[in-house]
Protein backbone atom coordinates (compact mmCIF):
# COMPACT_ATOMS: atom_id res chain seq x y z
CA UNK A 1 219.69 147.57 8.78
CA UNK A 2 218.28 144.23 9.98
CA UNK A 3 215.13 144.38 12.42
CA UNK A 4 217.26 143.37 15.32
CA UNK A 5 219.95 145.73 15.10
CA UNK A 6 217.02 148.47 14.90
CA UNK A 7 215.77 146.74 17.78
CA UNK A 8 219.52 146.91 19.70
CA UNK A 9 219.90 150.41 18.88
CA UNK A 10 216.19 151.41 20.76
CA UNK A 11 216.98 149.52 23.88
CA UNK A 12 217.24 152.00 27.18
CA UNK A 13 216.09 152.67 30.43
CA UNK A 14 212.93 153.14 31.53
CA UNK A 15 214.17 156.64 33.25
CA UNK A 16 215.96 157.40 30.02
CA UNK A 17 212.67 156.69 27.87
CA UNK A 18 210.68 158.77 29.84
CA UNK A 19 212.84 161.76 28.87
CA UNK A 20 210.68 161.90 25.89
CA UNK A 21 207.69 163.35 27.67
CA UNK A 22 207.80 166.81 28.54
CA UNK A 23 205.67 169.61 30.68
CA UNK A 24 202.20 170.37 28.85
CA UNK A 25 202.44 166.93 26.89
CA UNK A 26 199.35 164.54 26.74
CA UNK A 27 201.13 160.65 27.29
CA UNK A 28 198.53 157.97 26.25
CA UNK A 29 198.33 154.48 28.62
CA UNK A 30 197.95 151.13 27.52
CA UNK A 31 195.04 149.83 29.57
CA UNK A 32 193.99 146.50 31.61
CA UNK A 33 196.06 143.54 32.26
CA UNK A 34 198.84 145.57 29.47
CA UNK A 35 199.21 148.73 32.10
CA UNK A 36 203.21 149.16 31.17
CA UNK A 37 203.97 149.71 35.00
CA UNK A 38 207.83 150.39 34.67
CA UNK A 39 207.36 153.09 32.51
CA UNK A 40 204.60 154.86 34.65
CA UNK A 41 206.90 154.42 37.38
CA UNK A 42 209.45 155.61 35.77
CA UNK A 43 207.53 158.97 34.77
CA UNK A 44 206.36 159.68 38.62
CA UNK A 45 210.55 159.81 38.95
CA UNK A 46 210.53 162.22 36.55
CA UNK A 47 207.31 164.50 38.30
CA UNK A 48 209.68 167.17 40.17
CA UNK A 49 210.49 168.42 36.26
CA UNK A 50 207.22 168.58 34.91
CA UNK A 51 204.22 170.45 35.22
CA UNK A 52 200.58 170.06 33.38
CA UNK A 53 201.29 166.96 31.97
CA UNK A 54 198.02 165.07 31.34
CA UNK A 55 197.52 161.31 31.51
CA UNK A 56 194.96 159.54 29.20
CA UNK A 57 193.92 155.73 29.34
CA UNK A 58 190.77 153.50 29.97
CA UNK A 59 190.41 150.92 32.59
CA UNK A 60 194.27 150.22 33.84
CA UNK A 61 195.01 148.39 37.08
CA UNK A 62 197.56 148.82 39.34
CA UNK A 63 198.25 152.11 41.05
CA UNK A 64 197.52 155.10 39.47
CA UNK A 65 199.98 157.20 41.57
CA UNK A 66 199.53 159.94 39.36
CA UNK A 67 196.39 160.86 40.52
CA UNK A 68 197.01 161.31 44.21
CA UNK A 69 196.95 165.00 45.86
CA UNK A 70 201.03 165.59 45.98
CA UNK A 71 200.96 165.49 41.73
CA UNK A 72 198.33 168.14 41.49
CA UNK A 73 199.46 170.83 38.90
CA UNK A 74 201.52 167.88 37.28
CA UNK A 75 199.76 165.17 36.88
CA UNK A 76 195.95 165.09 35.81
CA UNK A 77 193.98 162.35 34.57
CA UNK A 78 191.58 162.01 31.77
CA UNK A 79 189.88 158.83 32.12
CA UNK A 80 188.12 157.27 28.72
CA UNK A 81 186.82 154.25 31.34
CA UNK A 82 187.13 154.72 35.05
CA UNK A 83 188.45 151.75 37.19
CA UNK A 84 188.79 152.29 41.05
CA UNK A 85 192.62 153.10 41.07
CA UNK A 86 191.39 156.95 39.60
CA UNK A 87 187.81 156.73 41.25
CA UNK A 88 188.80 158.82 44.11
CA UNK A 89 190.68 161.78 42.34
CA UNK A 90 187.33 161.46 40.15
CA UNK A 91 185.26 162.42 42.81
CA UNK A 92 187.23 164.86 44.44
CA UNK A 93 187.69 166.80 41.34
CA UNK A 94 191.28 166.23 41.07
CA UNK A 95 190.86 164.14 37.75
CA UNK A 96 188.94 164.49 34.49
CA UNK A 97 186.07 161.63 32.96
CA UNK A 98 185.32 161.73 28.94
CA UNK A 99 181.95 160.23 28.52
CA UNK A 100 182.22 158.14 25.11
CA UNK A 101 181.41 155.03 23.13
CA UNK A 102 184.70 152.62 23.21
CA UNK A 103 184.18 152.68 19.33
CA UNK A 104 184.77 156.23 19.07
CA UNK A 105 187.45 156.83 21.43
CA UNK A 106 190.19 156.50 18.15
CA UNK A 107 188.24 158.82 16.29
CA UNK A 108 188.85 160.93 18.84
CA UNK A 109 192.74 160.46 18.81
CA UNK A 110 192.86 160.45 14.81
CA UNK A 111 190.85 163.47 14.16
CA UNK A 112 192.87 165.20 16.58
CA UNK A 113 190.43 166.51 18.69
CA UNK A 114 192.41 164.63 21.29
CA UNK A 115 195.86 164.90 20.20
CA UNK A 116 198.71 162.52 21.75
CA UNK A 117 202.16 163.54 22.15
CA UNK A 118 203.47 159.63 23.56
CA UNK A 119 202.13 156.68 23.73
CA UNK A 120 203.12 154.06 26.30
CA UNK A 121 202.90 150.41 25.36
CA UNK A 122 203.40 146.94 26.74
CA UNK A 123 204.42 144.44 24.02
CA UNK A 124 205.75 140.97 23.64
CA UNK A 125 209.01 140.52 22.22
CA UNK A 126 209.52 140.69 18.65
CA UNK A 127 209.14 138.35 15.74
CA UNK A 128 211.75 137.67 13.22
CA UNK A 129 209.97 140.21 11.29
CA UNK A 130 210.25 142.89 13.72
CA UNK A 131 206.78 142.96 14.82
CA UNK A 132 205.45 143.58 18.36
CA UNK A 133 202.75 142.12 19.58
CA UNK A 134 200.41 144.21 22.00
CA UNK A 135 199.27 141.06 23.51
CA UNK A 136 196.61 141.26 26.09
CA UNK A 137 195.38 144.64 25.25
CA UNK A 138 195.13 146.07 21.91
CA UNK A 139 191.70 147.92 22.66
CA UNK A 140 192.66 151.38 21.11
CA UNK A 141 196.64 151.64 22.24
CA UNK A 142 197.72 150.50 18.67
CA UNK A 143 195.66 153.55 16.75
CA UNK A 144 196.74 155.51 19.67
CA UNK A 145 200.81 154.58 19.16
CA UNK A 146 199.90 155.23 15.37
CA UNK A 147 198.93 158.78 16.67
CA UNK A 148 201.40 159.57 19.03
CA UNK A 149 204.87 161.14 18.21
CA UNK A 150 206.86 159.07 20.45
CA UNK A 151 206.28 155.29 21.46
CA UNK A 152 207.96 154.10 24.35
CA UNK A 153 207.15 150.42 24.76
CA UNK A 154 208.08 147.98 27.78
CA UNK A 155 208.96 144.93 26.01
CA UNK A 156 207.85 141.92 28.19
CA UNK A 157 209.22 138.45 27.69
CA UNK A 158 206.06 137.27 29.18
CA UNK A 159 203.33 139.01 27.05
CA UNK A 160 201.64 136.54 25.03
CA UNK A 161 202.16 136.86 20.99
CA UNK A 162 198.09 138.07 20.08
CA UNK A 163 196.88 137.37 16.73
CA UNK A 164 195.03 139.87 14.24
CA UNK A 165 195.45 143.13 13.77
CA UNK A 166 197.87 143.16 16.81
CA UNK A 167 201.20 144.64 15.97
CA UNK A 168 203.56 147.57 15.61
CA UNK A 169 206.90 147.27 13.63
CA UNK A 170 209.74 147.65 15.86
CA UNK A 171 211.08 150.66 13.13
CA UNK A 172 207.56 152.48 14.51
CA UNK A 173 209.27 152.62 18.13
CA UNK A 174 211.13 155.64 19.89
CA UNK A 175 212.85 153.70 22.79
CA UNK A 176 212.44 150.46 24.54
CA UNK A 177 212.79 149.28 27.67
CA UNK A 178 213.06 145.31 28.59
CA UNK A 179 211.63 143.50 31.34
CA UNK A 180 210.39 140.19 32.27
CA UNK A 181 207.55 140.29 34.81
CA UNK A 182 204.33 139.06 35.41
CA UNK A 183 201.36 140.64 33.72
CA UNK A 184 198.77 142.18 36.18
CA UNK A 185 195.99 139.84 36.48
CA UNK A 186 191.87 140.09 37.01
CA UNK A 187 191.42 137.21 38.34
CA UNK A 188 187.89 136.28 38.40
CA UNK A 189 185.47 136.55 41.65
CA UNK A 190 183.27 133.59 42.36
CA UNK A 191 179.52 134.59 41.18
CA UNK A 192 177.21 134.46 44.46
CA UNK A 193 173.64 132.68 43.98
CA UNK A 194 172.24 136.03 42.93
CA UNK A 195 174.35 136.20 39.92
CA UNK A 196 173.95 132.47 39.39
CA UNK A 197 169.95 133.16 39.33
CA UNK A 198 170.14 136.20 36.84
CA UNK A 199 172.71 133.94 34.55
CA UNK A 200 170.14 131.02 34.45
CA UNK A 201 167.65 133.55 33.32
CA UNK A 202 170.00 135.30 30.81
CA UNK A 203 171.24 131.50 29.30
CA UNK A 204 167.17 130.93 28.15
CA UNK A 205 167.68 133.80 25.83
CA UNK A 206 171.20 132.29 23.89
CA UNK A 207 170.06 129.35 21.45
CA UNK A 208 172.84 127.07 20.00
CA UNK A 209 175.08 128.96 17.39
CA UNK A 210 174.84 132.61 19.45
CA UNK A 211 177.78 134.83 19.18
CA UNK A 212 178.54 136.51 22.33
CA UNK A 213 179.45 139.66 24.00
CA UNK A 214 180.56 139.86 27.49
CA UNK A 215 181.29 142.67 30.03
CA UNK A 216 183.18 142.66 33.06
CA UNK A 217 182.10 140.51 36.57
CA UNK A 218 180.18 138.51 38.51
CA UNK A 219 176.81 137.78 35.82
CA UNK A 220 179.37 137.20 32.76
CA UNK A 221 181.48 134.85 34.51
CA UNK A 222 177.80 133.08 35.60
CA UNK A 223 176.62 133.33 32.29
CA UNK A 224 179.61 131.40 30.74
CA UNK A 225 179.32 128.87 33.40
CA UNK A 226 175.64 128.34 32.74
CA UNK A 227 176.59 127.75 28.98
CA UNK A 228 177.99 124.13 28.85
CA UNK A 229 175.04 122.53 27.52
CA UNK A 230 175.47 124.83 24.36
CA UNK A 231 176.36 123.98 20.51
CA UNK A 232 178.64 126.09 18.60
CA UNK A 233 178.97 129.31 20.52
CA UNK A 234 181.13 132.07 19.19
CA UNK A 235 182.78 135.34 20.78
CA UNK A 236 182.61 138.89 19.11
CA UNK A 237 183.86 140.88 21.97
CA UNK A 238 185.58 143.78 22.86
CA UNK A 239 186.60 141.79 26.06
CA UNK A 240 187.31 137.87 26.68
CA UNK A 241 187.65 136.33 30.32
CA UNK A 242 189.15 133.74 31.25
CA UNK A 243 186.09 132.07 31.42
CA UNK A 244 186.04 131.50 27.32
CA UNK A 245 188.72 129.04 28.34
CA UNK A 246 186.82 126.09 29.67
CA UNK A 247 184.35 126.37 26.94
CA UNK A 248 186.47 126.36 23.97
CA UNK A 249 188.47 123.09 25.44
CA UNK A 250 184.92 121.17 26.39
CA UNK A 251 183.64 122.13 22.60
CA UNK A 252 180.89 124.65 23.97
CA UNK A 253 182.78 127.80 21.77
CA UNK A 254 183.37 126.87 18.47
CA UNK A 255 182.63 129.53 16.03
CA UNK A 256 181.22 127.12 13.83
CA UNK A 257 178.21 128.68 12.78
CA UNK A 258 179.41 132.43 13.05
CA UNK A 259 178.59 134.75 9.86
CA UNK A 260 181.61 136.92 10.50
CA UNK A 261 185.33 135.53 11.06
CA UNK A 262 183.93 132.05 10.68
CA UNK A 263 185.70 129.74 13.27
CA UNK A 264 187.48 132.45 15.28
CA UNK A 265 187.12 134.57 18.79
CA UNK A 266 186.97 138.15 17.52
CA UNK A 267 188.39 140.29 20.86
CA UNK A 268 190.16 143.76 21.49
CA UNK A 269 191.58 142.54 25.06
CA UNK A 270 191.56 140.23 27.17
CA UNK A 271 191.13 141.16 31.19
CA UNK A 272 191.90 137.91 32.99
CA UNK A 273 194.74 135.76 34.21
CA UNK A 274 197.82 133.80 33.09
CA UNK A 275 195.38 130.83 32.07
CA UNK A 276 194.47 133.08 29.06
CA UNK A 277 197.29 134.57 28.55
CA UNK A 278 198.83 131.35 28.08
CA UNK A 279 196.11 130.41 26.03
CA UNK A 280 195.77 133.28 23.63
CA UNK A 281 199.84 132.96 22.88
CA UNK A 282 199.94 132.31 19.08
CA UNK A 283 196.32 130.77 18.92
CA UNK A 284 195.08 131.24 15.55
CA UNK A 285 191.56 131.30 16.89
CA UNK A 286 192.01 134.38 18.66
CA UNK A 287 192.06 137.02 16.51
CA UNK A 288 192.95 140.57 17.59
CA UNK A 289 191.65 144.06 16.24
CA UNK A 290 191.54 148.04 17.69
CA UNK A 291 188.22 148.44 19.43
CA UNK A 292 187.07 150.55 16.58
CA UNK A 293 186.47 147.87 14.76
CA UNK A 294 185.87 144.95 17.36
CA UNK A 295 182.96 147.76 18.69
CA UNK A 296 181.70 148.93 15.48
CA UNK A 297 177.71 148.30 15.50
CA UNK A 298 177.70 147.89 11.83
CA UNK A 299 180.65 145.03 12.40
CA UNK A 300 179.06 143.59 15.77
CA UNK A 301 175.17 143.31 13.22
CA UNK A 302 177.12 141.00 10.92
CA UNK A 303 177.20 138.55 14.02
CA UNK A 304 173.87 136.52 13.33
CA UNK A 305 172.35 135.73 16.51
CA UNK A 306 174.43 138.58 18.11
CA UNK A 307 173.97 138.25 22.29
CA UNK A 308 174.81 141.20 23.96
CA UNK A 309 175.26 141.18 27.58
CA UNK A 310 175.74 144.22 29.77
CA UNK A 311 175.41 145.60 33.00
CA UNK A 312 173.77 148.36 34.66
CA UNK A 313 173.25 150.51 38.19
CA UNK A 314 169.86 151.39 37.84
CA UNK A 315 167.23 150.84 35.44
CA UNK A 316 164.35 152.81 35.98
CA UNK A 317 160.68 152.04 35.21
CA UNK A 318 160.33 153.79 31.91
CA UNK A 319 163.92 151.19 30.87
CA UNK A 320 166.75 153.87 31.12
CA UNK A 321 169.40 152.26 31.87
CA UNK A 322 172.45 154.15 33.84
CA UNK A 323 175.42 152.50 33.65
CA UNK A 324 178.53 154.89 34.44
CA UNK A 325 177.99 157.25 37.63
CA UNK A 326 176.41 156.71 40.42
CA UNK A 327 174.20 159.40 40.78
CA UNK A 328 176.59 162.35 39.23
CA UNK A 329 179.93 160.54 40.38
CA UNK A 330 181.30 158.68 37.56
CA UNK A 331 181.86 155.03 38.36
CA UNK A 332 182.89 153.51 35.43
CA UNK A 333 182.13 154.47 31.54
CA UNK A 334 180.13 154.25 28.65
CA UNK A 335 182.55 151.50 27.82
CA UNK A 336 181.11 149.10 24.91
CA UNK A 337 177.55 148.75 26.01
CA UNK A 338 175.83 150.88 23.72
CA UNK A 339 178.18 149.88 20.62
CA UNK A 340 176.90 146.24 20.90
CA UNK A 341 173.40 146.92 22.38
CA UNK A 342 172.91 148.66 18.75
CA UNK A 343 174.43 146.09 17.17
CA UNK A 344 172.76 143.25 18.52
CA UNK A 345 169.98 145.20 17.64
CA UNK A 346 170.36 145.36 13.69
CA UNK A 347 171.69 141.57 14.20
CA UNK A 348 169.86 138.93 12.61
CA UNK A 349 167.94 136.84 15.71
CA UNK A 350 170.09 139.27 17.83
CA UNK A 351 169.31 139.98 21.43
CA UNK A 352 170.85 143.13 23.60
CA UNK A 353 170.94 141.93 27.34
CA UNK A 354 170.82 144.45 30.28
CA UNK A 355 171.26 142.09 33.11
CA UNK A 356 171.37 143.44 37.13
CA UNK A 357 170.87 142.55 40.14
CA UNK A 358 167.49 143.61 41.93
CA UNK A 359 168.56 145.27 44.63
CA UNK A 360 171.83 147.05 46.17
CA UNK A 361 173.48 147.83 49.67
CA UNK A 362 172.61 144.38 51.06
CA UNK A 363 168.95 144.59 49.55
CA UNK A 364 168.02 148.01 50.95
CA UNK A 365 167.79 149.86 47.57
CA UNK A 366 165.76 148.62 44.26
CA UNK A 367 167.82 148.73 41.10
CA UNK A 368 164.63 149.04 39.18
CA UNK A 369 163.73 152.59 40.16
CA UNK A 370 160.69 154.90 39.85
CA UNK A 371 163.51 157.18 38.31
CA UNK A 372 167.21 157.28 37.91
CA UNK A 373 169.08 159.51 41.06
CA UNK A 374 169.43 162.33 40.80
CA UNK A 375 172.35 163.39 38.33
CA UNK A 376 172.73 159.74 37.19
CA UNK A 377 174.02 158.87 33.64
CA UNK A 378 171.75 157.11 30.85
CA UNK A 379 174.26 155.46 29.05
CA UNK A 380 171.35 153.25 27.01
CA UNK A 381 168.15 155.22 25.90
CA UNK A 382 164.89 153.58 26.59
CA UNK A 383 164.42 153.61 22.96
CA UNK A 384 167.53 151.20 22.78
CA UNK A 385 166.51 148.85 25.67
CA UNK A 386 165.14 145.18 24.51
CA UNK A 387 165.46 143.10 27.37
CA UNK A 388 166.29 143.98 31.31
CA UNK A 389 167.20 140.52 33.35
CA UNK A 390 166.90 139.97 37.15
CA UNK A 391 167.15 137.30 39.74
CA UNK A 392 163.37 137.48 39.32
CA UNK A 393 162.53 137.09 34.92
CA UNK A 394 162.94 138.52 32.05
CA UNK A 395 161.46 142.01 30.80
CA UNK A 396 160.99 142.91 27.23
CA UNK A 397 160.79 146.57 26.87
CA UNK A 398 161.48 147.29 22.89
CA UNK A 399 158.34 148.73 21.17
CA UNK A 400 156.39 148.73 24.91
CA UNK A 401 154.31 151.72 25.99
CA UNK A 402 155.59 153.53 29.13
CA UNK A 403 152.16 151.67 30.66
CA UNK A 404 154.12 148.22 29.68
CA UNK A 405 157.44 148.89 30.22
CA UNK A 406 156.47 149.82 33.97
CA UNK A 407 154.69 146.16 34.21
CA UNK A 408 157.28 144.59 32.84
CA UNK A 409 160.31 146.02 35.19
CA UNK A 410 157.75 145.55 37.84
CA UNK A 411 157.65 142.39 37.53
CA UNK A 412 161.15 141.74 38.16
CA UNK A 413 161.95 144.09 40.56
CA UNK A 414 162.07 142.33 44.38
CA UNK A 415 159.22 141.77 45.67
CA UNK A 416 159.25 143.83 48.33
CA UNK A 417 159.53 146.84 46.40
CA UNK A 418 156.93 146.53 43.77
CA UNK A 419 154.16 148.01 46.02
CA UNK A 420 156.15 151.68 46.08
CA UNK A 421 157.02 151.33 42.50
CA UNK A 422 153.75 150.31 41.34
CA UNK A 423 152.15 153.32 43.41
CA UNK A 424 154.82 155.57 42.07
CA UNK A 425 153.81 154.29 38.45
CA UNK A 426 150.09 155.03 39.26
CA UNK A 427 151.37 158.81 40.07
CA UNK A 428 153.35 159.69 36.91
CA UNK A 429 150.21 157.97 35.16
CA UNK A 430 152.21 155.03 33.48
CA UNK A 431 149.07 152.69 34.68
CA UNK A 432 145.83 153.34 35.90
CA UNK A 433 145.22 153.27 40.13
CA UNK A 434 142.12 150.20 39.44
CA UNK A 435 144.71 148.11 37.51
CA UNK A 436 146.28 145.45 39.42
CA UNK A 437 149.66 144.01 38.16
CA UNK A 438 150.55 140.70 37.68
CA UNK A 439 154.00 140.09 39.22
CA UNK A 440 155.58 136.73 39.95
């Protein structure tokens, strides 16, 4: 039977596919700007004959429907990466959150600890060898269709053809649905001057030749902008913005002088807009693998001159960083950030970047804190933490005392706010009451 009349025979509905899941079944989501929308629509149809069906994915945007009030005892979500569309049924108890590293989350499916019984998928049409492409969003939805006893996939004639280790064979498929629709875009937010400052601090710590990681945000998208007076810059990411764009076409991101996957952008997604979707679409540059492998530390250390860059909510001043709650309401997840701040680590030259803001709520609250809140999540140890990275310097906390460390995040806390925490330093004895700091 020839690929395409395999490919014939799968084609259905999107209410026909869904048949496949039933009551007490665990259905797997392809995440970010691949959320397969039709078919989660498709399975809210379907909610009056289910019950206890649980829903598993990271970061997805969109509507998460499924997590609203009127689908409890149906419907309940178990979020590997929390994005605001679940946030509420987070905090009100009405959905689950799985604290883990992004490069473990497949373990977790494989081992079958976390066992999947569908997996729904957004691909791009086939090639004339059958394969699908998952496009924008590998991440761990290819290990995760490998897992799961039926794949329903949403076929989109306008998902870009990925590279890499990006495909599933059209004979590995339970039922298909076509559609040609936009993807669901994250488009970028223009970085205010506070980001702009912390980016111009972060961009004296990448030399020519660095190979980059990047998170999600304002400070990324600063950091790329303050980049164009680099040589031979390379990506190994588990995310690429659209931002990588300009920089490959002015000659800023070449991959020239990378030590692993010489000459190419090594990603597991890609959260952005058409631009790079357009621009990923059968690029040979771009190449595509499952975020156990994009996220492996051992992988990421191969990366000579490995810069990590990362985000947090609070640091406080012995340089714990929490990065997924707020307080003890999950926010967001441990994501990738302590996969590649272990990585950079071990990396030759490497350098692990916490960069934040100084304050919150309109400047009312320190970021550097005498101690995280109360419940709050350390997603980095202070053992892990090399350098934190304000609006106001640089602090260099790896191999510091406690007495140090507090200095050093003193220093680039706001200003106003470095009287309290040095007093509250003085306290829990991490200096002495007749030392005066030196703060800029």
């Amino acid at each position: 039977m020839s690929y395409s009349t395999d490919f014939r025979n799968r084609v259905t509905t999107a209410a026909k596919a869904v048949e496949a899941v039933r009551s007490g079944h665990r259905v797997w989501v392809q995440p970010g700007c691949a959320t397969p929308t039709p078919l989660i629509e498709a399975l809210l149809g379907r909610a009056p004959l289910l019950h206890d069906v649980e829903i598993v994915h990271m970061l997805t945007l969109g509507k998460a429907d499924y997590t609203q009030p009127r689908y409890a005892g149906i419907f309940r979500h178990n979020g590997l990466f929390l994005g605001e569309n679940v946030r509420p049924a987070i905090a009100a108890g009405r959905a689950d959150y799985t604290p883990i590293c992004l490069s473990e989350i497949e373990k977790l499916l494989c081992s079958g600890q976390l066992p999947l019984d569908v997996a729904f998928l957004q691909t791009s049409p086939p090639d004339q060898h059958g394969n699908l492409s998952l496009g924008a969003s590998i991440d761990c939805s290819l290990t995760a269709a490998q897992c799961a006893r039926y794949v329903i996939v949403e076929v989109n004639q306008n998902m870009p053809r990925a590279l890499g280790d990006a495909f599933i064979h059209v004979s590995k498929v339970s039922a298909i649905v076509e559609t040609s629709r936009p993807l669901l875009e994250l488009p970028a937010i223009a970085s205010t001057e506070v980001q702009h400052r912390i980016a111009r601090n972060v961009a004296q710590l990448i030399p020519d030749g660095a190979t980059l990681q990047l998170g999600i945000g304002g400070i990324p998208n600063a950091v790329l902008e303050a980049l164009y007076d680099r040589k031979d810059l390379a990506v190994h990411s588990e995310m690429c913005p659209d931002g990588v764009v300009p920089l490959i076409e002015a000659g800023v991101i070449t991959g020239a002088r990378k030590t692993l996957h010489k000459g190419k952008v090594i990603a597991g997604f890609v959260l952005g807009t058409r631009r790079i979707f357009d621009f990923i679409h059968d690029n040979p540059m771009f190449e595509f693998h499952p975020t156990q492998y994009t996220n492996d530390p051992f992988v990421i250390a191969q990366n000579d001159c490995m810069i990590a860059i990362n985000s947090a909510i609070q640091v406080d001043l012995t340089g714990q960083v929490c990065a997924d709650s707020i307080g003890s309401t999950p926010y967001s997840g441990f994501g990738g950030q302590l996969d590649f701040v272990r990585g950079a680590a071990r990396s030759k030259g490497g350098k692990p970047i916490i960069a934040l803001p100084s304050t919150a709520k309109g400047g009312t609250v320190s970021r550097i804190a005498p101690m995280l809140d109360a419940g709050a999540g350390v997603v980095t140890s202070r053992a892990d933490v090399h350098y934190v990275v304000t609006e106001h310097g640089i602090a260099y906390l790896w191999g510091k005392t406690l007495h140090q460390r507090a200095e050093a995040l003193i220093a680039i806390a706001e200003p106003k706010f470095r009287d309290e925490l040095h007093e509250y330093a003085e306290r829990s004895h991490y200096v002495h009451a007749h030392e005066h700091l030196e703060v800029a």
